[in-house]
N, C-alpha and C. Protein backbone atom coordinates (compact mmCIF):
# COMPACT_ATOMS: atom_id res chain seq x y z
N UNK A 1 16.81 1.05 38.36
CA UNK A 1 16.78 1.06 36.90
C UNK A 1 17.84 2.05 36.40
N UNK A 2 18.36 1.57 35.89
CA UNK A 2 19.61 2.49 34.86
C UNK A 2 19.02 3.49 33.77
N UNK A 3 19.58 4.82 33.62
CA UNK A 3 19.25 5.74 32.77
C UNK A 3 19.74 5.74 31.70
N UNK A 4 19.04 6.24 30.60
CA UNK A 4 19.80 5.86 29.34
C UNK A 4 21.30 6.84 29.25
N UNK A 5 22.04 6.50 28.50
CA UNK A 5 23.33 7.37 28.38
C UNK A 5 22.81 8.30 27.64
N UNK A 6 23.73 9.69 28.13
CA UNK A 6 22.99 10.95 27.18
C UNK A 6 22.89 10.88 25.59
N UNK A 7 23.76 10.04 24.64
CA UNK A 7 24.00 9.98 23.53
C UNK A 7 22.83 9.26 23.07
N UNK A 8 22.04 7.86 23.89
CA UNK A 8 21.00 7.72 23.44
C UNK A 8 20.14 8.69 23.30
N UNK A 9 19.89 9.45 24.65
CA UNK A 9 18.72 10.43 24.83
C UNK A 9 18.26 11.25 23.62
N UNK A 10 20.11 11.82 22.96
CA UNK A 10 20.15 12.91 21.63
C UNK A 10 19.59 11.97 20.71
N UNK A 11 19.70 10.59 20.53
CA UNK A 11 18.94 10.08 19.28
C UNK A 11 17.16 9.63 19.58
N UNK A 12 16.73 9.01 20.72
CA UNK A 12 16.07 9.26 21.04
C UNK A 12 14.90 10.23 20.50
N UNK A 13 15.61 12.00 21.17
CA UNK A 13 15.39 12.97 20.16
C UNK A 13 15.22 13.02 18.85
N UNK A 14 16.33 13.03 18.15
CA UNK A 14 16.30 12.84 17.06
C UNK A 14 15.10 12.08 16.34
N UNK A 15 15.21 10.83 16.86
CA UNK A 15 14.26 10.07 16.09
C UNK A 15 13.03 10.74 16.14
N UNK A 16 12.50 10.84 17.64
CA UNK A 16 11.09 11.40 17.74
C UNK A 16 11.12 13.25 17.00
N UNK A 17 12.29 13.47 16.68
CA UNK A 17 11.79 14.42 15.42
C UNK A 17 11.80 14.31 14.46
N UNK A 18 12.21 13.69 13.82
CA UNK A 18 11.73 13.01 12.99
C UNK A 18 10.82 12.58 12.26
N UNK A 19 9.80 11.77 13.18
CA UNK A 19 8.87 11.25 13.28
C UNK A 19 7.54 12.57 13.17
N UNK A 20 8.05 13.27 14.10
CA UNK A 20 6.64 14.62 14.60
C UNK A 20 7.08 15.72 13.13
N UNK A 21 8.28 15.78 12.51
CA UNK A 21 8.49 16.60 11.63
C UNK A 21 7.64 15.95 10.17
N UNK A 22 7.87 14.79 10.04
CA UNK A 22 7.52 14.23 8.89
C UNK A 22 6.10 14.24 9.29
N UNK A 23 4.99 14.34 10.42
CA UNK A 23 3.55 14.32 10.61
C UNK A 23 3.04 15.45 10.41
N UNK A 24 4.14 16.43 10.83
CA UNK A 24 3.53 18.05 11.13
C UNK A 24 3.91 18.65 10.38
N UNK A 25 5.04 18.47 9.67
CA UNK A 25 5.86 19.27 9.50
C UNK A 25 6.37 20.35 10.24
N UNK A 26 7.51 21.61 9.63
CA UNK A 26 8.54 22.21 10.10
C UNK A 26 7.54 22.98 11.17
N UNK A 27 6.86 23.89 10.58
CA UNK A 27 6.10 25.25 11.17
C UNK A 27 5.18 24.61 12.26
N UNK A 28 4.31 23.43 12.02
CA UNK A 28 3.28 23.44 12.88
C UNK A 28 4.27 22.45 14.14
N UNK A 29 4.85 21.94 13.87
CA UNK A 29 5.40 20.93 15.05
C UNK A 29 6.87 21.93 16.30
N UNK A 30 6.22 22.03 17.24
CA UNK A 30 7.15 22.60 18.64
C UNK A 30 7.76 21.11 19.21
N UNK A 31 8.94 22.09 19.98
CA UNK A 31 9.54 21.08 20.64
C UNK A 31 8.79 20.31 21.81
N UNK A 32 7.92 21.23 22.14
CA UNK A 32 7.11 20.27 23.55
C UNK A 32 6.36 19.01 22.69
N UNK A 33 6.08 18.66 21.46
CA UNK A 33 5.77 17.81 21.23
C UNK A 33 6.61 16.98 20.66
N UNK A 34 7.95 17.44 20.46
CA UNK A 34 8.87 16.54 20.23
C UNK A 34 9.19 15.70 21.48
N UNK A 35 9.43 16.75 22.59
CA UNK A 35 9.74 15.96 23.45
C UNK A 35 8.90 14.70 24.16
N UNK A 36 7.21 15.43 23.99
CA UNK A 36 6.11 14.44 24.35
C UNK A 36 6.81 13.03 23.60
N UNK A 37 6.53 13.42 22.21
CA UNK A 37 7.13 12.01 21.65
C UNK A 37 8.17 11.22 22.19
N UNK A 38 9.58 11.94 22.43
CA UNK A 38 10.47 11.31 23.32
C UNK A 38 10.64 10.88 25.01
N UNK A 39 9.48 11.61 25.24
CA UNK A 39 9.12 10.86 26.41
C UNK A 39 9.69 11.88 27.54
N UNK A 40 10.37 12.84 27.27
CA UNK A 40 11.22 14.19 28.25
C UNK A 40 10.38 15.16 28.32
N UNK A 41 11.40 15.98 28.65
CA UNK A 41 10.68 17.13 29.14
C UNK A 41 11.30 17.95 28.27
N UNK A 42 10.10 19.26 27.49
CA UNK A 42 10.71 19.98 26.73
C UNK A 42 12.02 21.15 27.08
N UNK A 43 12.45 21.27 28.75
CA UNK A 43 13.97 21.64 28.72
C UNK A 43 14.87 20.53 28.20
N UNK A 44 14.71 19.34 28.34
CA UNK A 44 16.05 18.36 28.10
C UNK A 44 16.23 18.83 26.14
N UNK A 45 15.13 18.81 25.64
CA UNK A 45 15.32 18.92 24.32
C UNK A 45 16.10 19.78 24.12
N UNK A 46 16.59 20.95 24.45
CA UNK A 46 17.43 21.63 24.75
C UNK A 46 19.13 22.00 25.33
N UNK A 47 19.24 20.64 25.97
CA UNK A 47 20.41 20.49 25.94
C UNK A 47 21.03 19.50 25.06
N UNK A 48 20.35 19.48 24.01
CA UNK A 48 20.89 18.90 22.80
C UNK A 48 21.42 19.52 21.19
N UNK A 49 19.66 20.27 21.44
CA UNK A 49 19.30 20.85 20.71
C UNK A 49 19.50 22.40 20.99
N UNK A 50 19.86 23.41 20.65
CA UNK A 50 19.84 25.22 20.59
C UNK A 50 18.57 25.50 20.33
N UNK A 51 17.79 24.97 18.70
CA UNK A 51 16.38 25.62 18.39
C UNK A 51 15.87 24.16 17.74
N UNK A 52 14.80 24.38 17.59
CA UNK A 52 13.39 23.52 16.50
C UNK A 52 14.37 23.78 15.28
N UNK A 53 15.06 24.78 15.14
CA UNK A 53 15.67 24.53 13.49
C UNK A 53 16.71 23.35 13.31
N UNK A 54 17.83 23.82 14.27
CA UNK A 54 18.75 22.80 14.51
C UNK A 54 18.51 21.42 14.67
N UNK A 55 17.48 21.37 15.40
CA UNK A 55 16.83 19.83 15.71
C UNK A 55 16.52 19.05 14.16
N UNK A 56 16.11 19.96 13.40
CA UNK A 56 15.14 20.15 11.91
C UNK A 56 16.79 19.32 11.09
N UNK A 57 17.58 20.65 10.96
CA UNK A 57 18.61 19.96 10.37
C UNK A 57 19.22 19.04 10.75
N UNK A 58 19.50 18.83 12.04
CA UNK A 58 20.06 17.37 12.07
C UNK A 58 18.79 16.17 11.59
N UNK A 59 17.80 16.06 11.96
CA UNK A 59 17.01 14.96 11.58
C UNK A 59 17.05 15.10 9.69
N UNK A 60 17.18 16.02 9.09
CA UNK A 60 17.42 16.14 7.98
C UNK A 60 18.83 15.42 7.50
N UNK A 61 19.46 16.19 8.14
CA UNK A 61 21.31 15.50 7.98
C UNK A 61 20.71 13.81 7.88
N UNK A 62 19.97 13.47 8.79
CA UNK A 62 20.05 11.50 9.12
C UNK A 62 19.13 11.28 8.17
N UNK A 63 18.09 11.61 7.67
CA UNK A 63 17.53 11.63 6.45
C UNK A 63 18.37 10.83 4.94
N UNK A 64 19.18 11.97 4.67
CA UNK A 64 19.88 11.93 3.90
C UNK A 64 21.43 10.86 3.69
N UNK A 65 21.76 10.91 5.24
CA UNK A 65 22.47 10.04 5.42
C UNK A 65 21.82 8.34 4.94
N UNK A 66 20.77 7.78 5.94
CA UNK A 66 20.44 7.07 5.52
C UNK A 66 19.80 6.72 4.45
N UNK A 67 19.55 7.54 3.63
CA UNK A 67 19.50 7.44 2.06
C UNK A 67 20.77 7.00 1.17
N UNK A 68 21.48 7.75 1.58
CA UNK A 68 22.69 7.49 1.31
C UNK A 68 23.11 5.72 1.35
N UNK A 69 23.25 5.61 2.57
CA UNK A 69 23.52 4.13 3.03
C UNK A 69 22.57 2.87 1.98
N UNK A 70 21.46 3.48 1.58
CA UNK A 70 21.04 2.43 0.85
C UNK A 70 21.14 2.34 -0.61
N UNK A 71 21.67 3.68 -0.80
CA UNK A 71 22.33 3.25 -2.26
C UNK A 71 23.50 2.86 -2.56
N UNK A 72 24.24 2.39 -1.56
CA UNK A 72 25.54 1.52 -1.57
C UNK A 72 25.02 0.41 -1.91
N UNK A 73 25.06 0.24 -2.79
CA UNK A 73 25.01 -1.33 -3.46
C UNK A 73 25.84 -1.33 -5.17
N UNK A 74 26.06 -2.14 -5.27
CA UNK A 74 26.92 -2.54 -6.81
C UNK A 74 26.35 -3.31 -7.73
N UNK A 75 26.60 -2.76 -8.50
CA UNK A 75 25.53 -3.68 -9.85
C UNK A 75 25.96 -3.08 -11.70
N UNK A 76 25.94 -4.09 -12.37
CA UNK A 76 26.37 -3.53 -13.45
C UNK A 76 25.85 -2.54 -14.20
N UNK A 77 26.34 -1.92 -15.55
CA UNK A 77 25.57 -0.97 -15.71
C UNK A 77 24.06 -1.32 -16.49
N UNK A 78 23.91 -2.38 -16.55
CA UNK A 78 22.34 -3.07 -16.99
C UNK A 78 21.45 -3.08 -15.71
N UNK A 79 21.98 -3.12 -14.54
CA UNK A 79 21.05 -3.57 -13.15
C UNK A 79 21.21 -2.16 -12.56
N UNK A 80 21.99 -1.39 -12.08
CA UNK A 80 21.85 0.15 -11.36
C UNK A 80 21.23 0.65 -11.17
N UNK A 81 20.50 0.94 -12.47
CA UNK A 81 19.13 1.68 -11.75
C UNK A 81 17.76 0.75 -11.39
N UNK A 82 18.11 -0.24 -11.67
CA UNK A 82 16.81 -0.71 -11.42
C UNK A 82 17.10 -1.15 -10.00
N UNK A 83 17.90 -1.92 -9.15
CA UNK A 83 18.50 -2.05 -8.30
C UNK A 83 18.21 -0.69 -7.45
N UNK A 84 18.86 0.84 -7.84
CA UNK A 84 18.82 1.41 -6.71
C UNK A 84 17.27 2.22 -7.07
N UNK A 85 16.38 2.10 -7.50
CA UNK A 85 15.24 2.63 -7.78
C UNK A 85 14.28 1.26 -6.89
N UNK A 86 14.78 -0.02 -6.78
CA UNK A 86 14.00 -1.22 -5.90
C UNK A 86 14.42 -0.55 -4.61
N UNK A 87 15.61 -0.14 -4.25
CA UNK A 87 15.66 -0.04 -3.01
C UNK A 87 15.27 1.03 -2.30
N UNK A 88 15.29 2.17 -3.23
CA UNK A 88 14.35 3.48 -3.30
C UNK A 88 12.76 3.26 -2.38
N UNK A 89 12.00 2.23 -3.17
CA UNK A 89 10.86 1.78 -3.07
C UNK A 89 10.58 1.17 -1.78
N UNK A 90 11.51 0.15 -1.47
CA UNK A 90 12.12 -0.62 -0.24
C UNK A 90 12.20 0.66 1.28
N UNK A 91 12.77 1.78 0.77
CA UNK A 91 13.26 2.64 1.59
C UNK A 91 11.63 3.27 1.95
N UNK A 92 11.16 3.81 0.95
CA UNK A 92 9.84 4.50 1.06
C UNK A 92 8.73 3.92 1.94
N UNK A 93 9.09 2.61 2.11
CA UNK A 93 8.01 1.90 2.68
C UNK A 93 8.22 1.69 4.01
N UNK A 94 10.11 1.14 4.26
CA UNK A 94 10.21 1.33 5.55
C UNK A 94 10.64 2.38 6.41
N UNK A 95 11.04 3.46 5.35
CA UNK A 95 11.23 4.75 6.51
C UNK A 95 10.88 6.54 5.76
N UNK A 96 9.27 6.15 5.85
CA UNK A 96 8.66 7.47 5.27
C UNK A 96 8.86 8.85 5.90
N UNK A 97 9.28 8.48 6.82
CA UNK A 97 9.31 9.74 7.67
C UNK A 97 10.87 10.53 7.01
N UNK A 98 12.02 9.79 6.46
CA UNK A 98 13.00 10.50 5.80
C UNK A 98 12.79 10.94 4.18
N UNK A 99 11.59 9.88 3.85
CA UNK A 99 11.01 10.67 2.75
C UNK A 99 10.29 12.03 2.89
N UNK A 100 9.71 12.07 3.78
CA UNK A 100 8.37 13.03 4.05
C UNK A 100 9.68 14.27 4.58
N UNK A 101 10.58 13.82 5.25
CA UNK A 101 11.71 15.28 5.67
C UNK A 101 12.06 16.18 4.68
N UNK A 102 12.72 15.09 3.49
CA UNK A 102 13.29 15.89 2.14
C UNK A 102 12.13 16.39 1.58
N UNK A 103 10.78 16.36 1.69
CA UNK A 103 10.17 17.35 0.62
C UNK A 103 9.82 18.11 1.50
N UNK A 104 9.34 18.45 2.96
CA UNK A 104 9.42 19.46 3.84
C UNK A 104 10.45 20.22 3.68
N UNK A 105 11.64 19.63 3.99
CA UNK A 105 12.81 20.55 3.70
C UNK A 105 12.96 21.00 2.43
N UNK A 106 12.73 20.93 1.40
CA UNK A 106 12.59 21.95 0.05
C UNK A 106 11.51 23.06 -0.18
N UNK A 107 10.31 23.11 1.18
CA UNK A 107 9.57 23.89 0.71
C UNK A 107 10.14 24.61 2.72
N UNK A 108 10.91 24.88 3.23
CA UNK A 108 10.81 25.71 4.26
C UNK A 108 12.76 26.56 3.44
N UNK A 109 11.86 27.98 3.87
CA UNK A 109 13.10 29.18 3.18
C UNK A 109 14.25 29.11 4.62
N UNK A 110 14.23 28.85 5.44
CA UNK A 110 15.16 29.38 6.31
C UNK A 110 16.28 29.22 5.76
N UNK A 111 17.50 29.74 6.00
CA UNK A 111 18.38 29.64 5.61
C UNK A 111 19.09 28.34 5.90
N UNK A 112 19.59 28.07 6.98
CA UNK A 112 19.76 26.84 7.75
C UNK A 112 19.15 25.50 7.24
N UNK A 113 18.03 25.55 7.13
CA UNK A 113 17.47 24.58 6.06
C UNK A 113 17.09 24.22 5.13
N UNK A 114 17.43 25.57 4.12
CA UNK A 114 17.85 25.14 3.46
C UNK A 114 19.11 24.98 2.75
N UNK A 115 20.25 25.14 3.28
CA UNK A 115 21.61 24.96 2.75
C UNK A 115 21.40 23.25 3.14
N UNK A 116 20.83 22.78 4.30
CA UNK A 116 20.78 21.43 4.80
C UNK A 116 20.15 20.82 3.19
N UNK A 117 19.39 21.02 2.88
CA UNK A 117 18.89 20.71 1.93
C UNK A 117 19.71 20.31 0.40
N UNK A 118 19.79 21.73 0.14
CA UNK A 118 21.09 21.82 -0.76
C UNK A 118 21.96 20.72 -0.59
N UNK A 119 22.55 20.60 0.64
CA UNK A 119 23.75 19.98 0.95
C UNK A 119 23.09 17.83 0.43
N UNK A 120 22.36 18.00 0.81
CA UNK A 120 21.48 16.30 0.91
C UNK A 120 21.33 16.41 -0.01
N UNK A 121 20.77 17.20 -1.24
CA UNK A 121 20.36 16.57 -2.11
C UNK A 121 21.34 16.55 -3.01
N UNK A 122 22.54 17.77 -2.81
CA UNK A 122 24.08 17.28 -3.61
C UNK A 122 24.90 15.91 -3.14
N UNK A 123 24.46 16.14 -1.90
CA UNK A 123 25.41 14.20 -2.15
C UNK A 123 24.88 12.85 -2.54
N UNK A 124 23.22 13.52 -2.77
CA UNK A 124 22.54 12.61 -3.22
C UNK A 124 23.19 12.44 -5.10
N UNK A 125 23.22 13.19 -5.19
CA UNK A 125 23.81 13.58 -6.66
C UNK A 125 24.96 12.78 -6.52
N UNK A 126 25.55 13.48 -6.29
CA UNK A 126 27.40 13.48 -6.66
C UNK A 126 27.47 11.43 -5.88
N UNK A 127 26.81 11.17 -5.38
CA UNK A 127 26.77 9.71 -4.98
C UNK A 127 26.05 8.76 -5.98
N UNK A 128 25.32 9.30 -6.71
CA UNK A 128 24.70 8.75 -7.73
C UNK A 128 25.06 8.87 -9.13
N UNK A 129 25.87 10.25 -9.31
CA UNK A 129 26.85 10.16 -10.46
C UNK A 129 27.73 9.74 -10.47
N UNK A 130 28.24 9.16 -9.32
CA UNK A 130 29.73 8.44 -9.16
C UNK A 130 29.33 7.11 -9.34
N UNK A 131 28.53 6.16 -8.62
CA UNK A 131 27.87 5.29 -9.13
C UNK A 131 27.27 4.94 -10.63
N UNK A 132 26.71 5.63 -10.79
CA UNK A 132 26.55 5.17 -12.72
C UNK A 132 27.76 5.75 -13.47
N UNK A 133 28.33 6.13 -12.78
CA UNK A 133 30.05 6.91 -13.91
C UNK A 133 30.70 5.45 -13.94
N UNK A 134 31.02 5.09 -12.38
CA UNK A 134 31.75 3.42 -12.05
C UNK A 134 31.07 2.35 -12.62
N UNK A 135 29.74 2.75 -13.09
CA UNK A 135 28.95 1.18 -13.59
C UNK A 135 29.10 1.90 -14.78
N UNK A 136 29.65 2.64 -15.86
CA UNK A 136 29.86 2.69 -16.82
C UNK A 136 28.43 2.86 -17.91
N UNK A 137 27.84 3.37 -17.37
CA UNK A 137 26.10 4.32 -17.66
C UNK A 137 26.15 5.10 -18.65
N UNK A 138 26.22 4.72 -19.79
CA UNK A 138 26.31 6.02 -20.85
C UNK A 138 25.30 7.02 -20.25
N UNK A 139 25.85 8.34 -21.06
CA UNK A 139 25.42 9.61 -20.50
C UNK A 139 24.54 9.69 -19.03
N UNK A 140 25.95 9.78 -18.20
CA UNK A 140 25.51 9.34 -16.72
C UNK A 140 25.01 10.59 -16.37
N UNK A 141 25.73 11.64 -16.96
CA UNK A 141 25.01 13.34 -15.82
C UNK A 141 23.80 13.63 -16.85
N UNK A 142 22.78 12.68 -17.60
CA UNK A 142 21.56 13.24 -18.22
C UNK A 142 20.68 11.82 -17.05
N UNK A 143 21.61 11.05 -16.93
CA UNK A 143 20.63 9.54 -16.66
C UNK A 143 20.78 9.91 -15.31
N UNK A 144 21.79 10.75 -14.61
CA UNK A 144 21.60 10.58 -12.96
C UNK A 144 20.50 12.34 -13.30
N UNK A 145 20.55 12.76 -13.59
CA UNK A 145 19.41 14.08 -13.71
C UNK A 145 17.81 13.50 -13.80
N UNK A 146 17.82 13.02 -14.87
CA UNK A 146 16.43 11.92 -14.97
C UNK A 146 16.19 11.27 -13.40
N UNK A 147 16.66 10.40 -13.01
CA UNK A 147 16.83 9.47 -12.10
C UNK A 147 16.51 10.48 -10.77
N UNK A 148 16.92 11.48 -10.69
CA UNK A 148 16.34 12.30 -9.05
C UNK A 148 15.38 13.09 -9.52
N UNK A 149 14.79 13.37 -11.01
CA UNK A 149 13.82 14.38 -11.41
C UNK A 149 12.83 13.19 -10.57
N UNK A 150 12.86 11.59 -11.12
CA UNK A 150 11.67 10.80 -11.06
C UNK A 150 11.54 10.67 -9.14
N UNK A 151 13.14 10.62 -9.22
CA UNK A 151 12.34 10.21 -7.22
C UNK A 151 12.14 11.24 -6.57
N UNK A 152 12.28 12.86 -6.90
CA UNK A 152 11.47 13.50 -6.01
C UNK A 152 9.90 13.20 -6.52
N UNK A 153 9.64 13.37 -8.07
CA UNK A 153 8.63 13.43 -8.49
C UNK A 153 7.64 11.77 -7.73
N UNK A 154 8.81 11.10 -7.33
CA UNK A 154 8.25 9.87 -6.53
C UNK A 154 8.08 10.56 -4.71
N UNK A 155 8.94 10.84 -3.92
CA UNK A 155 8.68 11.31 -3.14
C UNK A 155 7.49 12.04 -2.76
N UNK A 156 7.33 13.52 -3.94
CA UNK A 156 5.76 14.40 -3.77
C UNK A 156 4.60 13.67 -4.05
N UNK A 157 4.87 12.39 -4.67
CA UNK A 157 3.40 11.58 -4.88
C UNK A 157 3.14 10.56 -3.50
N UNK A 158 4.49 10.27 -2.99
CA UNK A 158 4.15 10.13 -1.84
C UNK A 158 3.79 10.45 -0.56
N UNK A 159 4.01 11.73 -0.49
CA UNK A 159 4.02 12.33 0.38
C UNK A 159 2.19 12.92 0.73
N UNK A 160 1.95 13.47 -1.01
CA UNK A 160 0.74 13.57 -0.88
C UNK A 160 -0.55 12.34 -1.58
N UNK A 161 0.07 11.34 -0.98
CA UNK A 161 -0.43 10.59 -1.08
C UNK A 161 -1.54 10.76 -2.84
N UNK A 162 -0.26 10.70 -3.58
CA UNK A 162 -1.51 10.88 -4.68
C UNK A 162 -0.30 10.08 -6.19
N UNK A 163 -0.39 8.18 -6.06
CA UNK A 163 0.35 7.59 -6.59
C UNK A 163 -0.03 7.77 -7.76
N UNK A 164 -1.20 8.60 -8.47
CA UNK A 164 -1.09 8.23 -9.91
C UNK A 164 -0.30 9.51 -10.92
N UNK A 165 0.26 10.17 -9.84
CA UNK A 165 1.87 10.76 -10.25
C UNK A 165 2.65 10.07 -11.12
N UNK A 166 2.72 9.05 -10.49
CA UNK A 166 4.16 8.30 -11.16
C UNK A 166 3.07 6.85 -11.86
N UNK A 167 3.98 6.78 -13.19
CA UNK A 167 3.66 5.60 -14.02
C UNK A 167 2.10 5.59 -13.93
N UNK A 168 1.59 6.20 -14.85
CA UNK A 168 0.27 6.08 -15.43
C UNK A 168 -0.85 5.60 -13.80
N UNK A 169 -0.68 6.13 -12.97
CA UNK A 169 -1.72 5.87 -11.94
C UNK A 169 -1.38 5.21 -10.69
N UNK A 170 -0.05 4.28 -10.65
CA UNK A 170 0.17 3.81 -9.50
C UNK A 170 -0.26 2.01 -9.95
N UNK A 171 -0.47 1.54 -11.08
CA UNK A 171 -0.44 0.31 -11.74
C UNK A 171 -0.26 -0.65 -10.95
């Protein structure tokens, strides 16, 4: 039987932190249970990874990335937000665990994670003001401000499972 190539192994990783970060979050989740998840041994996690932080920010970095990726879409300035607020929804359902990262990562102080933070949720910005600037969005830096007030305020209702946050109860 053939071994996986090391580059899988690091995503592998990745994923299964991911996964154990968004269950446990930052503080309660160790690498021996990351690695349980990935199926290694908690030295291999290590030759990927330096610390549980690093591991933290990169699964954060892919978080954000693939957030990113799904708001590439085009639409006029009548469809934009409704469009990237469907796919928002779309996203939440099929990959909670990058939802559940970004509001972990806003409530842990480290430094490291939070500049990671910072950093994700500015290109979440600056990708979303460029987008309604190009779809021609009147007052785009009040409508892209609105627009991430509602999806974290969508995120923390998801996270703690408590939908009648958003829109009168979860309707």
């Amino acid at each position: 039987m053939a071994r996986p190539k090391k580059e899988n192994r690091k995503d592998d990783i990745l994923e299964a932190g991911l996964e154990v970060f968004a269950d446990k979050g930052y503080y309660n989740t160790t690498t021996a249970l990351i690695a349980e998840k990935a199926g290694i041994s908690q030295p291999y996690v290590f030759k990927f990874f330096k610390t549980k932080e690093e591991l933290f920010v990169a699964a954060l970095d892919r978080a954000y990335e693939r957030i990113l990726q799904a708001f590439e879409i085009e639409a006029g300035p009548e469809d934009l937000v409704n469009h990237m607020i469907k796919v928002y929804e779309e996203l939440t359902e099929s990959r909670p665990n990058e939802i559940a990262l970004q509001v972990i990562g806003l409530s842990v102080t480290e430094d490291a994670i939070r500049s990671a933070t910072q950093k994700g949720l500015a290109s979440i910005r600056n990708h979303t003001l460029e987008k309604f600037q190009s779809a021609g969005i009147p007052n785009a830096e009040d409508q892209v401000t609105t627009f991430l007030a509602r999806g974290i305020l969508c995120n923390i209702s998801h996270f703690i499972n408590m939908p009648e946050l958003m829109d009168g109860g979860g309707r």
